[in-house]
Protein backbone atom coordinates (compact mmCIF):
# COMPACT_ATOMS: atom_id res chain seq x y z
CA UNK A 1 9.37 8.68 11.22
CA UNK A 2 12.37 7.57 9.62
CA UNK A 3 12.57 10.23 5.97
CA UNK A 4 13.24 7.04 3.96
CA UNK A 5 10.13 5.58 5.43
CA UNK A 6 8.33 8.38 4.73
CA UNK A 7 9.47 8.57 0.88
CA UNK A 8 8.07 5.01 0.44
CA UNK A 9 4.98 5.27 1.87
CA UNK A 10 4.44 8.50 -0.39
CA UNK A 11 5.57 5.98 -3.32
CA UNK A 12 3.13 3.75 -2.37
CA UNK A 13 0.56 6.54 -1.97
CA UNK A 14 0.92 7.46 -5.54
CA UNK A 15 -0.07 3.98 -6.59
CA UNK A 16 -3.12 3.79 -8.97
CA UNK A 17 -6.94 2.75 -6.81
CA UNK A 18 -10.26 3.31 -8.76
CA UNK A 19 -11.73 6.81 -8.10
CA UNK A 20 -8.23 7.22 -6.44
CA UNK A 21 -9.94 6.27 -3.49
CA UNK A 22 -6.97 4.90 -1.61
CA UNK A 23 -8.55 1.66 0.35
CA UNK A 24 -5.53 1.16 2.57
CA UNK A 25 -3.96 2.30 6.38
CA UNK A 26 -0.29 2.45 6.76
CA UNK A 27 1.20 1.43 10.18
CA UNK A 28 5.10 2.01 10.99
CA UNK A 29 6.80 0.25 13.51
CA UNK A 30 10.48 0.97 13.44
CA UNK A 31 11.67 -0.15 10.29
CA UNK A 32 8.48 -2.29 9.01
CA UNK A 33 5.41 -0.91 7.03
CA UNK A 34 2.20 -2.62 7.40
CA UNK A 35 -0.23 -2.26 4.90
CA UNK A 36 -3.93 -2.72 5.63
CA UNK A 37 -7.14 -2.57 4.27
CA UNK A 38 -10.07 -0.43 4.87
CA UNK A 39 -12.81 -1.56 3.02
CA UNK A 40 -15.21 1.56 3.96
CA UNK A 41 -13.43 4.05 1.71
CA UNK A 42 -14.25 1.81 -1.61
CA UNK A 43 -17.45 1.35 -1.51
CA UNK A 44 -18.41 1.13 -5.90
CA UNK A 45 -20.28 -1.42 -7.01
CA UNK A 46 -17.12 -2.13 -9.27
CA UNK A 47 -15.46 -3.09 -6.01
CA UNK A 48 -16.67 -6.46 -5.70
CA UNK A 49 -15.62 -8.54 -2.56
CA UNK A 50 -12.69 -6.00 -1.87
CA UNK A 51 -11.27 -7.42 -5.49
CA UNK A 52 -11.01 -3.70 -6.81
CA UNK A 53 -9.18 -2.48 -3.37
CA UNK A 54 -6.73 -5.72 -3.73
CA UNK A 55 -5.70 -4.68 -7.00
CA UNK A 56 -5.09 -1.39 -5.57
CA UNK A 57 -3.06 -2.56 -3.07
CA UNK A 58 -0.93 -4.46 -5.22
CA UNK A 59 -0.09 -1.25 -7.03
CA UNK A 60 0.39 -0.05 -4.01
CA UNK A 61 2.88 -2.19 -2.90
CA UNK A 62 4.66 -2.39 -6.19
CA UNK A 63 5.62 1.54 -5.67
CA UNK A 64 6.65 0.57 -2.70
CA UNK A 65 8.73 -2.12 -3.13
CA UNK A 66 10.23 0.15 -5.93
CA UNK A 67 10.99 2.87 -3.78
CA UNK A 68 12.44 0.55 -1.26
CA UNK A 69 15.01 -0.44 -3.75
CA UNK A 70 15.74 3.40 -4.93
CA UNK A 71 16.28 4.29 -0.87
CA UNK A 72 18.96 1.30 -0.69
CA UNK A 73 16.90 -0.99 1.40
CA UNK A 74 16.01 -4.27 1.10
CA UNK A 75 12.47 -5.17 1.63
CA UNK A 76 10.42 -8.08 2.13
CA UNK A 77 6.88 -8.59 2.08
CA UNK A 78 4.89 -11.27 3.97
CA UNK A 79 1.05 -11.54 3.05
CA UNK A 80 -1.26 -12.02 5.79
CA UNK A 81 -4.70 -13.56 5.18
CA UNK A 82 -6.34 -14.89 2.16
């Protein structure tokens, strides 16, 4: 894996989830992160139809897209599913 790859999924790691439960999967395929979710690792009552994990992932992906920047990449996100 590609160390600037690396550093931004670690970014995105870091991101804020409730209990720090950290409801996501990365998946790297040359130079493109996907992001997914994994509902069985937020399982609080708090986490109402995935809402909590969502939120989570959009911290997530904030990091991410900050450390993008920081690494001198450009990146662009595409959300899949509503």
């Amino acid at each position: 894996m590609n160390e600037h790859i690396r550093k931004i999924i670690e970014a995105g790691i870091r991101a804020p989830s409730g209990d720090n439960c950290q409801p996501w999967r990365f998946q790297v395929a040359e130079n493109r992160i996907d992001l997914f979710n994994v509902p069985d690792r937020d399982t609080s009552l708090y986490n109402y139809r995935q809402r909590a994990s969502l939120v989570a992932h959009g911290a997530c992906i904030e990091n991410m897209m900050i450390a993008t920047s920081v690494h001198g990449y450009q990146a662009k996100l595409t959300f899949l599913g509503s």
